[in-house]
C-alpha atoms as a PDB file:
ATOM      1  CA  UNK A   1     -57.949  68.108  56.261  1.00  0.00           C
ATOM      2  CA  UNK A   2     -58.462  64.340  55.377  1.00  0.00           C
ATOM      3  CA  UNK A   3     -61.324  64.149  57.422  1.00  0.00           C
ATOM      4  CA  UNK A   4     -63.191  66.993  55.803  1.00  0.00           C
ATOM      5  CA  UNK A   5     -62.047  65.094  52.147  1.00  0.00           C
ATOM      6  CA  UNK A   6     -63.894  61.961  53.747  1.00  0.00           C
ATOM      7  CA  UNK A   7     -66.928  63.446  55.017  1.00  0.00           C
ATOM      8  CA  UNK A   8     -67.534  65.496  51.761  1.00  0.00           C
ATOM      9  CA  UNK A   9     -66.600  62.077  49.514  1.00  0.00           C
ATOM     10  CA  UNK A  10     -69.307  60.149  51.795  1.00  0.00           C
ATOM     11  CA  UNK A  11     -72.048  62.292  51.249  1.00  0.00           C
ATOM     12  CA  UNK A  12     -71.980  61.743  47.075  1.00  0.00           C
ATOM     13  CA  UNK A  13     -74.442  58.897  45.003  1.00  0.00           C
ATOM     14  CA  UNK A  14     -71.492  56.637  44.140  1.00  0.00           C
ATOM     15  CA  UNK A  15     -70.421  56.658  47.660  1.00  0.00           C
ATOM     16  CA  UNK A  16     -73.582  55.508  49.182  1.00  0.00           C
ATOM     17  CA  UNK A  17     -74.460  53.189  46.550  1.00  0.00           C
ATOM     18  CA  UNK A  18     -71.349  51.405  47.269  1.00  0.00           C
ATOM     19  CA  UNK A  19     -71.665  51.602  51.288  1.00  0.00           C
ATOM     20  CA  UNK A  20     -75.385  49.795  50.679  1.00  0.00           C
ATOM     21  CA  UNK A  21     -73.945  46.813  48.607  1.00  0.00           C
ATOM     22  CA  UNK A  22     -71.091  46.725  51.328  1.00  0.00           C
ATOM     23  CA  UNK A  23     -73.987  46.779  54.053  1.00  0.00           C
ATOM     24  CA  UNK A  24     -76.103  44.128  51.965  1.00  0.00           C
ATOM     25  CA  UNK A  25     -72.481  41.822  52.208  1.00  0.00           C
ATOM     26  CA  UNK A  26     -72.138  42.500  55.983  1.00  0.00           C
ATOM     27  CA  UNK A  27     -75.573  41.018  56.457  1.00  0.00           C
ATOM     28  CA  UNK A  28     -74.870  38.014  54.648  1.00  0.00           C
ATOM     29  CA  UNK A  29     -71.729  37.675  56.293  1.00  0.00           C
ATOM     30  CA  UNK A  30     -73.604  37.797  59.635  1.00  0.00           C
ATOM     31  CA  UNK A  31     -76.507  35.376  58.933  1.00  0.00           C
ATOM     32  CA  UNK A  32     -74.501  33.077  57.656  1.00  0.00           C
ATOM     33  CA  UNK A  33     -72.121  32.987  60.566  1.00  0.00           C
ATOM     34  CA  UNK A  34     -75.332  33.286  63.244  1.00  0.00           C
ATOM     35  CA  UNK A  35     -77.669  30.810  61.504  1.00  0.00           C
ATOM     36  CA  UNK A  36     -75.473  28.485  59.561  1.00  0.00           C
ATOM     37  CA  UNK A  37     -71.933  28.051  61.640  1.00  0.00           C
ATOM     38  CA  UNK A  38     -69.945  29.244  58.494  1.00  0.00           C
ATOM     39  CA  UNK A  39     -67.133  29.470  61.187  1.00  0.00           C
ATOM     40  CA  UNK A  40     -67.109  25.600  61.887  1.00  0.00           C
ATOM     41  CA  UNK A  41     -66.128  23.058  59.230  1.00  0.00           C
ATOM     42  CA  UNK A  42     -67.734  20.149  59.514  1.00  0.00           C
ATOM     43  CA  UNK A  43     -65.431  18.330  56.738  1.00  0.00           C
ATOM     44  CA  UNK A  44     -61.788  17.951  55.790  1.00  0.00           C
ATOM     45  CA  UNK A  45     -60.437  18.523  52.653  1.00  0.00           C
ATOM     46  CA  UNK A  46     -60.938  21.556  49.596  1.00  0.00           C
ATOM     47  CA  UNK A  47     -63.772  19.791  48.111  1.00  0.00           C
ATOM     48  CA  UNK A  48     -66.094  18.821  50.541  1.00  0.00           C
ATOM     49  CA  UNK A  49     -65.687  22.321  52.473  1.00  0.00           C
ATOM     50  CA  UNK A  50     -66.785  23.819  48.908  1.00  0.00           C
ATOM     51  CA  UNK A  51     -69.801  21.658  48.892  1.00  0.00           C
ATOM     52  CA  UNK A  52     -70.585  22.606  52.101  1.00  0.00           C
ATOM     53  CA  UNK A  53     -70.136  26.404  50.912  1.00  0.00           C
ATOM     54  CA  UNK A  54     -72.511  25.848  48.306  1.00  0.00           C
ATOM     55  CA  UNK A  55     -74.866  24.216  50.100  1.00  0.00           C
ATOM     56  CA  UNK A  56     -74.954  26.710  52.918  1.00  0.00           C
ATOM     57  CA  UNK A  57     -75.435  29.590  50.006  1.00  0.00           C
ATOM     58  CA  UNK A  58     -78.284  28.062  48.837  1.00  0.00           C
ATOM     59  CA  UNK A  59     -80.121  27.335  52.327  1.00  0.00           C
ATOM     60  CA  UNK A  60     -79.551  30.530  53.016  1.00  0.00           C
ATOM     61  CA  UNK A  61     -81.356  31.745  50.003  1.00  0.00           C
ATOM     62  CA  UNK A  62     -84.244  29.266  50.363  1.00  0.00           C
ATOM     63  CA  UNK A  63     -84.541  30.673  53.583  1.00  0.00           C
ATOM     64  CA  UNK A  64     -84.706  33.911  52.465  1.00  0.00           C
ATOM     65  CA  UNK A  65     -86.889  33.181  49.523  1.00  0.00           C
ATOM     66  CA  UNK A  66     -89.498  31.722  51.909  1.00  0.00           C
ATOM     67  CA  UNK A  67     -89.813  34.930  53.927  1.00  0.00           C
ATOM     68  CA  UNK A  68     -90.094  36.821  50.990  1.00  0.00           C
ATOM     69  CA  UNK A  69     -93.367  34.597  49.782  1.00  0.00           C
ATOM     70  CA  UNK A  70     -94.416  34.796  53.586  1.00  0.00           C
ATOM     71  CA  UNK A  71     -94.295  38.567  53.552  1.00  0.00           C
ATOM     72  CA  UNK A  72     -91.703  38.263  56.416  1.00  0.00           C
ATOM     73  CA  UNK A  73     -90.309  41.725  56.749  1.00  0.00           C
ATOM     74  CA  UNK A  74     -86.666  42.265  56.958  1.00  0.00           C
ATOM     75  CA  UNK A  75     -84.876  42.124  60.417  1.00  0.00           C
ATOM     76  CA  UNK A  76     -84.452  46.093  62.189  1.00  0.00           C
ATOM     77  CA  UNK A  77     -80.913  47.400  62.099  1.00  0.00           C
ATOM     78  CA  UNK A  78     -80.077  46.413  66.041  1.00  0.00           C
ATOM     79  CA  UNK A  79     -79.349  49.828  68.263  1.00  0.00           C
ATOM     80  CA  UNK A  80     -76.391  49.179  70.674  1.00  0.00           C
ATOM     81  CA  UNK A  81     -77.182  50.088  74.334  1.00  0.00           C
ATOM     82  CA  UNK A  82     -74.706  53.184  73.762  1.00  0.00           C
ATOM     83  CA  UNK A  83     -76.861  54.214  71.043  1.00  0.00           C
ATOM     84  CA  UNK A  84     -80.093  54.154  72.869  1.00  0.00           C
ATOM     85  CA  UNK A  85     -78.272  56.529  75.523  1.00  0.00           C
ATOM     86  CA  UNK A  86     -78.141  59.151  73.141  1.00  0.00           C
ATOM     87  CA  UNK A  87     -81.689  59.047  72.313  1.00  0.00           C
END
């Protein structure tokens, strides 16, 4: 019965538009750990580890800003090998 609830609550507007900012997060998330080491500190103490927050945010957006003026199109949602089974 919840599972029916679900389903039928995932398939409104409100639902989706709040799985896509989600999705948008997750992707941040990601780059930022793949491409930047967010995992790894490089500096001790609450300050400097915000600086380095900051500074991380906004080489990631240059980055992104740069592909955006190089017409660089957006990476393809990867397809596990379990995926590509099925297809």
């Amino acid at each position: 019965m919840a599972i029916v609830k679900r389903r039928k609550q995932q398939s409104t507007k409100k639902w989706l538009k709040q799985y896509n900012q989600r999705a948008g997060v997750e992707g941040t998330i990601s780059q930022g750990v793949r491409g930047f080491s967010l995992r790894e500190c490089r500096y001790v103490g609450l300050d400097k580890v915000h600086l380095q927050h900051i500074l991380t945010a906004t080489a990631m957006n240059m980055i992104r800003l740069f592909a955006w003026f190089e017409g660089i199109p957006l990476a393809k949602t990867r397809v596990s090998s379990f995926a590509k089974l099925a297809h």
